[in-house]
Structures are given as C-alpha cells and as structure tokens.
N, C-alpha and C. Protein backbone atom coordinates (compact mmCIF):
# COMPACT_ATOMS: atom_id res chain seq x y z
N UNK A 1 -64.55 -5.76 62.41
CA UNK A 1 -64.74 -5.20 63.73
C UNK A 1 -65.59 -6.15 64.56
N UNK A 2 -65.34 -6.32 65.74
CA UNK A 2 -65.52 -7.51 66.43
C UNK A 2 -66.94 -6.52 67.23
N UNK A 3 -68.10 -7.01 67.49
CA UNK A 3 -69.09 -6.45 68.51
C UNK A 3 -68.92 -7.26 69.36
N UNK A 4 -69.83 -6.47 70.70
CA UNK A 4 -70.46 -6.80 72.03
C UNK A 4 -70.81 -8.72 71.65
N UNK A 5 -71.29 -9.05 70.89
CA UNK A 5 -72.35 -10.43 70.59
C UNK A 5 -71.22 -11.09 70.37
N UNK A 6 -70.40 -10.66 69.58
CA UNK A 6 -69.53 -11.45 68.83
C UNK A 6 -68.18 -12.13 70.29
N UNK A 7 -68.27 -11.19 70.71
CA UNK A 7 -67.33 -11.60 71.71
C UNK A 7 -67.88 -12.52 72.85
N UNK A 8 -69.43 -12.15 73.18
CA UNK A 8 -69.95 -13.32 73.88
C UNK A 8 -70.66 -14.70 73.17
N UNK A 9 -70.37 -14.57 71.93
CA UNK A 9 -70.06 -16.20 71.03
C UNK A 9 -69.59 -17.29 71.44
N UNK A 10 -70.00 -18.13 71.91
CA UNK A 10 -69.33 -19.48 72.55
C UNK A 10 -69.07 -20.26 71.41
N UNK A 11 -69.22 -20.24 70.39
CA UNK A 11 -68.53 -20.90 69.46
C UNK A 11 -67.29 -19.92 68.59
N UNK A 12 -67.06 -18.87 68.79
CA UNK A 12 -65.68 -18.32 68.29
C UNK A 12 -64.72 -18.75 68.96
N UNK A 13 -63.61 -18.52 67.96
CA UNK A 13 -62.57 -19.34 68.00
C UNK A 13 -61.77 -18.33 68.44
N UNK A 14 -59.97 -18.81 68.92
CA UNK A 14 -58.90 -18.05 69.02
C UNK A 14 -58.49 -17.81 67.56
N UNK A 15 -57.94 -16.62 67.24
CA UNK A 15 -57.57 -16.06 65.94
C UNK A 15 -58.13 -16.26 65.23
N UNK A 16 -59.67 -16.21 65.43
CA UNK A 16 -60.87 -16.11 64.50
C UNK A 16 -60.86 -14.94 63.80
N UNK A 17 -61.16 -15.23 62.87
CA UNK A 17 -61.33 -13.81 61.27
C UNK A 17 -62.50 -14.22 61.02
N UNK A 18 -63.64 -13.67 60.88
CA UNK A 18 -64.61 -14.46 60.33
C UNK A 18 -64.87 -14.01 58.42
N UNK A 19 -65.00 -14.61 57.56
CA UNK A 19 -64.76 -14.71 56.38
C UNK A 19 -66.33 -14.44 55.64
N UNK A 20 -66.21 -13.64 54.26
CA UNK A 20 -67.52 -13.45 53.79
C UNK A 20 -68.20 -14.86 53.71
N UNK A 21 -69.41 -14.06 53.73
CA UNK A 21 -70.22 -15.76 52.72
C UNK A 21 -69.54 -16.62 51.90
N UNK A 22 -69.34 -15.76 50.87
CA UNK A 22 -68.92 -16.60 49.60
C UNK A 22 -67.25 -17.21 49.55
N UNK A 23 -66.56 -16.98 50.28
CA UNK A 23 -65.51 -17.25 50.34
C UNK A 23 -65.66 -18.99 50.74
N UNK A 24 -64.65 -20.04 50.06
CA UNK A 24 -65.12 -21.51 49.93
C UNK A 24 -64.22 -22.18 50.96
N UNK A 25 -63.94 -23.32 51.28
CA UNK A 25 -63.14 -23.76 51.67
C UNK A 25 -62.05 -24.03 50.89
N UNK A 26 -62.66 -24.34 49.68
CA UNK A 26 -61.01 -24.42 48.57
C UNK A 26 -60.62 -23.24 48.27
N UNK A 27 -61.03 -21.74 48.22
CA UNK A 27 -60.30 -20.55 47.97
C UNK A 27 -59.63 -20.14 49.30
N UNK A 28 -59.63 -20.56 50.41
CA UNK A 28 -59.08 -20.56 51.81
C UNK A 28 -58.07 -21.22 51.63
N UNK A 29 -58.41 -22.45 51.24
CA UNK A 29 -56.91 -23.17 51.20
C UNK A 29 -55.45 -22.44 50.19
N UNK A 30 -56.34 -22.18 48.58
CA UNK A 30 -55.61 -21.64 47.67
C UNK A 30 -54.97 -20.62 48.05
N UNK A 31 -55.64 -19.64 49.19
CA UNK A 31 -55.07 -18.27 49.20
C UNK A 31 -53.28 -18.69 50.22
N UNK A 32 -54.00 -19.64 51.38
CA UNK A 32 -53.15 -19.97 52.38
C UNK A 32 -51.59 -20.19 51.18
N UNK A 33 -52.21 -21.52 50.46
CA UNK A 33 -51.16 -22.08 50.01
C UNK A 33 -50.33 -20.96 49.24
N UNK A 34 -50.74 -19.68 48.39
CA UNK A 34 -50.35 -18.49 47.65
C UNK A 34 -49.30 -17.94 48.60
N UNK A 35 -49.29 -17.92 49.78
CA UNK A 35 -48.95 -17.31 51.03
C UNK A 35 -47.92 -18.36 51.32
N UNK A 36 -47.54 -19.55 51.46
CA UNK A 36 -46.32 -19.86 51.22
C UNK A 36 -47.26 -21.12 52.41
N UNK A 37 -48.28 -22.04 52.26
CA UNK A 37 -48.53 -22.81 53.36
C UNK A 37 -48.64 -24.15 52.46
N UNK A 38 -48.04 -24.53 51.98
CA UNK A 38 -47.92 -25.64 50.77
C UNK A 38 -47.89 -26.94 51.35
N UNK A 39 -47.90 -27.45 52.66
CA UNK A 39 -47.54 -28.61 53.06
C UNK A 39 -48.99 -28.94 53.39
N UNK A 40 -49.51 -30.06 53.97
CA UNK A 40 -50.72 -30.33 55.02
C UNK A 40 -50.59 -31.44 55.84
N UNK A 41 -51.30 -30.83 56.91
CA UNK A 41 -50.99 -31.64 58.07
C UNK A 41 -52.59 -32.58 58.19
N UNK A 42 -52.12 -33.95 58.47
CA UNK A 42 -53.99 -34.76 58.92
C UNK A 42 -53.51 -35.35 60.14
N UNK A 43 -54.65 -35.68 60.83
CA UNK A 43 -54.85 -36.47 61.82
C UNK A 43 -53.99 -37.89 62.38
N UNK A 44 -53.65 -38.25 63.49
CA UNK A 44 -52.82 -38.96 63.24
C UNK A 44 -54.07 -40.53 64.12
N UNK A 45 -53.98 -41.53 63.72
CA UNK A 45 -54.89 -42.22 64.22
C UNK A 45 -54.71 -42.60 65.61
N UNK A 46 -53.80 -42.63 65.89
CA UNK A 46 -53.31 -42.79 67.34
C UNK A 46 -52.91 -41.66 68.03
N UNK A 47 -52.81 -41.05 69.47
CA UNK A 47 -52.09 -40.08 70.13
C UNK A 47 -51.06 -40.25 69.77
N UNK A 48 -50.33 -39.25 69.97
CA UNK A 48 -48.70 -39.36 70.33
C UNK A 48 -48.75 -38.46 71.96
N UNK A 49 -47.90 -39.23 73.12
CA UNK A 49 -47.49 -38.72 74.17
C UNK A 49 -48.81 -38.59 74.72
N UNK A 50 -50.06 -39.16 74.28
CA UNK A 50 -51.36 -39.62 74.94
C UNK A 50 -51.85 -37.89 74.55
N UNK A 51 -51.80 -37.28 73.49
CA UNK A 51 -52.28 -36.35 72.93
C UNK A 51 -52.85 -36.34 71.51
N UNK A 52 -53.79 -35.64 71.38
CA UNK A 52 -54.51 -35.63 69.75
C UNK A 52 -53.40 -35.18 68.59
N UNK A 53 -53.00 -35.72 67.70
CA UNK A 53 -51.92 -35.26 67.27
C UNK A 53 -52.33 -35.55 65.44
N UNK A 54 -51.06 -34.61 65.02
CA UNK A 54 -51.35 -34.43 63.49
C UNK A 54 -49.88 -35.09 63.10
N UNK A 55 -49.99 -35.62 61.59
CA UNK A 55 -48.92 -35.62 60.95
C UNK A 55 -48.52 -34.63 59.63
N UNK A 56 -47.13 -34.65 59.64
CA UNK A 56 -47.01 -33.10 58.58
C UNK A 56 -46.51 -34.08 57.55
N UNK A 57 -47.18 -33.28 56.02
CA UNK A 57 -47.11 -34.29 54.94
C UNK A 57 -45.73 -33.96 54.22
N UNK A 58 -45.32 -32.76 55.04
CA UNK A 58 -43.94 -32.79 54.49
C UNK A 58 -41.98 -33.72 54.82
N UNK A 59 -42.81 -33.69 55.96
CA UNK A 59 -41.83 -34.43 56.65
C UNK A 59 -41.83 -36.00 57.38
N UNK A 60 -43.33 -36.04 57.51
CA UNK A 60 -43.93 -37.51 58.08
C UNK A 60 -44.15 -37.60 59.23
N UNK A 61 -43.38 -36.51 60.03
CA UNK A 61 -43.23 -36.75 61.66
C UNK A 61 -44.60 -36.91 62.08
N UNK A 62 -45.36 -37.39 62.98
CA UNK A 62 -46.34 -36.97 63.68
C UNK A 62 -45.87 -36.27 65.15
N UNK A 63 -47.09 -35.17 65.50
CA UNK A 63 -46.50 -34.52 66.47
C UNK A 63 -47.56 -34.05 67.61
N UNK A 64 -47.84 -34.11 68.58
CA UNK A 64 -49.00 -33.40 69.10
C UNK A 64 -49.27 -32.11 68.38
N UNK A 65 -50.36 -31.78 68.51
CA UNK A 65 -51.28 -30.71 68.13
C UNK A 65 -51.03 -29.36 68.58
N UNK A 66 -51.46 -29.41 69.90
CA UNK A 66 -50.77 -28.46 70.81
C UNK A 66 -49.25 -28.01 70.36
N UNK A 67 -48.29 -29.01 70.03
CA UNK A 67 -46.45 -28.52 69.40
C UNK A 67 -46.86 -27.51 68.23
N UNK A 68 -48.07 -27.64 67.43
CA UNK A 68 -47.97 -26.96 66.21
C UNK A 68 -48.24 -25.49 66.54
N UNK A 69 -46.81 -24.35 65.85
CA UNK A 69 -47.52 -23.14 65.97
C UNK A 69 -48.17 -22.57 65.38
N UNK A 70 -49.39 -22.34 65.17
CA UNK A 70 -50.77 -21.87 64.87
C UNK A 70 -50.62 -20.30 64.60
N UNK A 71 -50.33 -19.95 63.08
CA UNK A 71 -50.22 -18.70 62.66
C UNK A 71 -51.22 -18.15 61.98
N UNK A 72 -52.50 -18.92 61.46
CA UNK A 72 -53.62 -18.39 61.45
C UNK A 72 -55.25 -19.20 61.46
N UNK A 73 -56.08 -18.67 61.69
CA UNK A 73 -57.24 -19.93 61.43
C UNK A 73 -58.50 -18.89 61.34
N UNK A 74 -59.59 -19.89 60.59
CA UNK A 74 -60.61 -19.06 59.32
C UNK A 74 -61.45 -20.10 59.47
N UNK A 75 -62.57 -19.75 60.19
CA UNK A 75 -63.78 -20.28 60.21
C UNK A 75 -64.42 -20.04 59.14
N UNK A 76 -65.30 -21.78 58.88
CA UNK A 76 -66.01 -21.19 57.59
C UNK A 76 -67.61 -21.74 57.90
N UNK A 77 -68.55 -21.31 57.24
CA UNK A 77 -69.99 -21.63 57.50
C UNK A 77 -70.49 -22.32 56.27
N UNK A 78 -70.81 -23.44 56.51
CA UNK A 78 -71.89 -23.92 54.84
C UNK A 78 -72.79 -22.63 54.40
N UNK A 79 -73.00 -22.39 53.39
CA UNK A 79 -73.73 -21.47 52.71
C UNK A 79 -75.04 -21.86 52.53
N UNK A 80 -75.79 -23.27 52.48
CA UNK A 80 -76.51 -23.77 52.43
C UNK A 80 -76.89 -24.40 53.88
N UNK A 81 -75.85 -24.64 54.64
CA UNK A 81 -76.49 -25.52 56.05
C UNK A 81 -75.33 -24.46 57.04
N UNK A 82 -75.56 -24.19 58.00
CA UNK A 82 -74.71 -23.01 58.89
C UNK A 82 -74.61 -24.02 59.63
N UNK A 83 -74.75 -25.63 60.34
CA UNK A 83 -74.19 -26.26 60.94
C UNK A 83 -72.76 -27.28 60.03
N UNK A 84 -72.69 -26.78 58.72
CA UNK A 84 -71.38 -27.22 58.31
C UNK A 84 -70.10 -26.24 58.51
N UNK A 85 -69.69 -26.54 59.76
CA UNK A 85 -68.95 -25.44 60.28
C UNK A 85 -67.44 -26.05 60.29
N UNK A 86 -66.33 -25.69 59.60
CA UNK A 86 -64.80 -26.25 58.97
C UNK A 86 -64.02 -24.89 59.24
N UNK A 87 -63.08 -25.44 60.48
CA UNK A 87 -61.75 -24.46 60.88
C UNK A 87 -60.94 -24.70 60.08
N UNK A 88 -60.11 -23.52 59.67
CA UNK A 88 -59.16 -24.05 59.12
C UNK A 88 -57.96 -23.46 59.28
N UNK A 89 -56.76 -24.28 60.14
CA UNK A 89 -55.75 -24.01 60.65
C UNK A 89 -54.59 -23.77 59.53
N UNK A 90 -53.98 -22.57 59.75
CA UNK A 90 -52.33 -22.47 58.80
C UNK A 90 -51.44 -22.68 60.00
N UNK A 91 -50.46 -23.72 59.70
CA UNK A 91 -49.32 -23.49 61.14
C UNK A 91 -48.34 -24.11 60.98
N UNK A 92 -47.18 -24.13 61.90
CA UNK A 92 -45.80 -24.91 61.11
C UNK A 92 -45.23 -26.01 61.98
N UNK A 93 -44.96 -26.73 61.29
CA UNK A 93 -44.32 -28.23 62.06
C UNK A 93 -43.35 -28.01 63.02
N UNK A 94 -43.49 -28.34 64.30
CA UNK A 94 -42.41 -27.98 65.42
C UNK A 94 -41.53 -29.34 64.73
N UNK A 95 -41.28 -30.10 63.93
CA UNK A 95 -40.24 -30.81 63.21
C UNK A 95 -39.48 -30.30 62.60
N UNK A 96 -40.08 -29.57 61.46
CA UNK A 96 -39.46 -29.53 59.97
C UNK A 96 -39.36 -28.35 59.88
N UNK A 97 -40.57 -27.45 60.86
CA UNK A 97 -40.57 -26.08 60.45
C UNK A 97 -41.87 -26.09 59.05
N UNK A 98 -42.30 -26.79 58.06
CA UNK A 98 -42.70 -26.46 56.56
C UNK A 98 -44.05 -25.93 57.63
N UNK A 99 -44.84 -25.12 56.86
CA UNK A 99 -45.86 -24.70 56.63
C UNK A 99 -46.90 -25.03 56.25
N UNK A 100 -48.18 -25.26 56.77
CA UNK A 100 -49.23 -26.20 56.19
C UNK A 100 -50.67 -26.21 56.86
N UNK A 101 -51.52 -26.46 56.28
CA UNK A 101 -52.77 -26.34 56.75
C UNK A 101 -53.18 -27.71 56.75
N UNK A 102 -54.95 -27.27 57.75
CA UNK A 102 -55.23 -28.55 58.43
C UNK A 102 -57.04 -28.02 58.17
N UNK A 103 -57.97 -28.80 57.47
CA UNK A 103 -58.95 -28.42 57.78
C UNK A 103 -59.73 -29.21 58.64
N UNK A 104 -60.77 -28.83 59.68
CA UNK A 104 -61.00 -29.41 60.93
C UNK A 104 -62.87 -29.25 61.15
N UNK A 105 -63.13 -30.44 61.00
CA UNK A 105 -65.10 -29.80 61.45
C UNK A 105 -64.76 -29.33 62.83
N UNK A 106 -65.97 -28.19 63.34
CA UNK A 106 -65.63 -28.20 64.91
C UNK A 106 -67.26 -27.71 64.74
N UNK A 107 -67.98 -27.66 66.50
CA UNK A 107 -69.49 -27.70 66.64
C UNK A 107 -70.01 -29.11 67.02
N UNK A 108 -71.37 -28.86 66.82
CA UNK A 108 -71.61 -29.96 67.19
C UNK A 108 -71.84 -31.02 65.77
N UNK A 109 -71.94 -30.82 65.11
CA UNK A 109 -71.38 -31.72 64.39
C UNK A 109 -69.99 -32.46 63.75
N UNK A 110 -68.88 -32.21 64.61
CA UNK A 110 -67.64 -32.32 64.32
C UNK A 110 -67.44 -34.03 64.97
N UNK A 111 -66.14 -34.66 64.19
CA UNK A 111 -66.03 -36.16 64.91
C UNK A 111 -65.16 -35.93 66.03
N UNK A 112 -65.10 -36.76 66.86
CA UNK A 112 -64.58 -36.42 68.01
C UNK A 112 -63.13 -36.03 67.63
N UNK A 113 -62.75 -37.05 66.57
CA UNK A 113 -60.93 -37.04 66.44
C UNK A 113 -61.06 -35.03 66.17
N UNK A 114 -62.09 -34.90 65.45
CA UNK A 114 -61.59 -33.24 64.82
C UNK A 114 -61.68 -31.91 66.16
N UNK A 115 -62.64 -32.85 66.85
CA UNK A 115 -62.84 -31.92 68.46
C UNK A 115 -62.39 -31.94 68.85
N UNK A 116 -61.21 -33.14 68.83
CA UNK A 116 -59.84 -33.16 70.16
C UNK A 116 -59.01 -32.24 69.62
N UNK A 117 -58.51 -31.94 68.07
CA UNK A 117 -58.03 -31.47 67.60
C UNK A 117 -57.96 -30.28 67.58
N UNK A 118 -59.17 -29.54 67.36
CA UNK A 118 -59.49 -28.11 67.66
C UNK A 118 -59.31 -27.69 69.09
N UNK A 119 -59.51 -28.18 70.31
CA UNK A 119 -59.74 -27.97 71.26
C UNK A 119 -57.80 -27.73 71.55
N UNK A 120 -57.01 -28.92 71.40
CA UNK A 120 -55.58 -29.09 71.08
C UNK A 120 -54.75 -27.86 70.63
N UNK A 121 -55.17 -27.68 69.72
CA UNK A 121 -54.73 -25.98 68.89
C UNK A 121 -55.13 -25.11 69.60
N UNK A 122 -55.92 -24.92 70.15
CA UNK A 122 -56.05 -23.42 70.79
C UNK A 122 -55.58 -22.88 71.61
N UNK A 123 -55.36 -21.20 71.05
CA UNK A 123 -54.27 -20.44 71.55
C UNK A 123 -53.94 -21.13 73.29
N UNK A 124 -52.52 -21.46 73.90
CA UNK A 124 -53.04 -21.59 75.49
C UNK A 124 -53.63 -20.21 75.88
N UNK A 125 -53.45 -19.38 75.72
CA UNK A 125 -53.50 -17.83 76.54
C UNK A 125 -55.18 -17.44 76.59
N UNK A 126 -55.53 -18.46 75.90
CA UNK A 126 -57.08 -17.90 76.00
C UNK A 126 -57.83 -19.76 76.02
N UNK A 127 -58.93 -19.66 76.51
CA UNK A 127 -59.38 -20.95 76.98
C UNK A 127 -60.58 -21.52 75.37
N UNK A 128 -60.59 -22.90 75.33
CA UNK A 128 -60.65 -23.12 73.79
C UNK A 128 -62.00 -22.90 73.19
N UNK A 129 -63.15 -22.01 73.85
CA UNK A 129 -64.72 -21.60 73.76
C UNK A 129 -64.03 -20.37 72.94
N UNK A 130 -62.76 -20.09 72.86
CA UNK A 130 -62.33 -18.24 72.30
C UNK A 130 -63.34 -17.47 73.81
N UNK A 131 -63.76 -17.61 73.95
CA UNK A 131 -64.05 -16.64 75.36
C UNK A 131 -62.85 -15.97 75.58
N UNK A 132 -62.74 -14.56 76.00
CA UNK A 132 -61.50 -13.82 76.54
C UNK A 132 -61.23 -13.93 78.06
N UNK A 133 -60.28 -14.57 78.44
CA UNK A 133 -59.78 -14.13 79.52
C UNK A 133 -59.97 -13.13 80.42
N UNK A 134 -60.48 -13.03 82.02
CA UNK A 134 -60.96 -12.22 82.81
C UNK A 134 -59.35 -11.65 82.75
N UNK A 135 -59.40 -10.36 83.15
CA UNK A 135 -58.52 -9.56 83.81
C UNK A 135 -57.45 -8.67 82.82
C-alpha cells in the first residue's frame, strides 16, 4: 500500500514495487528468470539513433531503451549502505520479442551510462522522478 510520503518520493520509480529487506538482487533476478525472463539485456557503449540504448543477449540487436517494453521493475536497497540503490528492469526486445532483465544503479550514486538508462525506460505516461502526473 502506497502512502501520502511514498508518493511524494522523488526517488520512486514508475512500476515501483518496493521489495522486503531481505530480498537480494540475485533472488530478484532468479524469481524474474522462474517467470519466463531468461535472456539479459546490457548497455550498449555507444547510442543507437543518438539514444541510451541496450543490447539483448538473445538476439544481439542493440536497440534504444526507450523501444524496450518494460513489464516490470523492483527497486532494491543495500542492506548495509541504503545509497546502494539497483533497479531492476524485466522487459522484452522490440527485436526478438525474448524476455530479459537489466540491472541498473540509479541515485546519486549511479554512472551516468546507468542514469541515461533509467531515465530512458521510464514509463512515457508519467515523468522519470515517478512523480504522478497532475490531472
């Protein structure tokens, strides 16, 4: 259940779930992959079409970021440091279609390539702070 605070969060995300403590980044991935997300997508070192873009490890294509449709994502918090903060995108190759995740630092400690990235993915319909839309 989402509160009053939670919604004025400038660091929540679009299709933010927020996840227990103990839940890891590798049991996030495992569950995704259980769920049928078996491929992964990384960073691509260059833009494509002068956009932050990923490549899918299933198919090779690289593709902008923004092309990928984004079917779920799971913020996670270091348990030990709360500025180790890792999104982690499930979504499917506007190529191939396969299914695959992407894990992403975002905050202020994130590298820029992973900030363009996050910022790239987010939902258009809502602006990329997760702030809700007036009206």
């Amino acid at each position: 259940m989402q509160t009053e605070t939670d919604a004025d969060d400038p660091t929540r995300l679009p299709h933010d779930e927020q996840v227990s403590a103990d839940e890891s980044l590798t049991g996030v991935l495992r569950r995704l992959a259980a769920d049928g997300f078996d491929a992964s997508f990384r960073p691509t070192r260059e833009p494509v079409e002068g956009q932050a873009a990923v490549v899918c490890g299933a198919c090779g294509r690289a593709a902008p970021a923004a092309d990928l449709q984004v079917l779920e994502e799971r913020r996670l918090e270091g348990a030990s440091d709360p500025d180790d903060m890792v999104l982690v995108v499930a979504a499917s190759c506007p190529a191939c279609g396969a299914r695959g995740t992407i894990a992403l630092g975002y905050g202020p400690e994130a590298s820029p390539e992973d900030s363009d990235l996050v910022v790239a993915l987010h939902d258009p319909g809502e602006p990329a702070s997760g702030a809700p839309l007036d009206g």
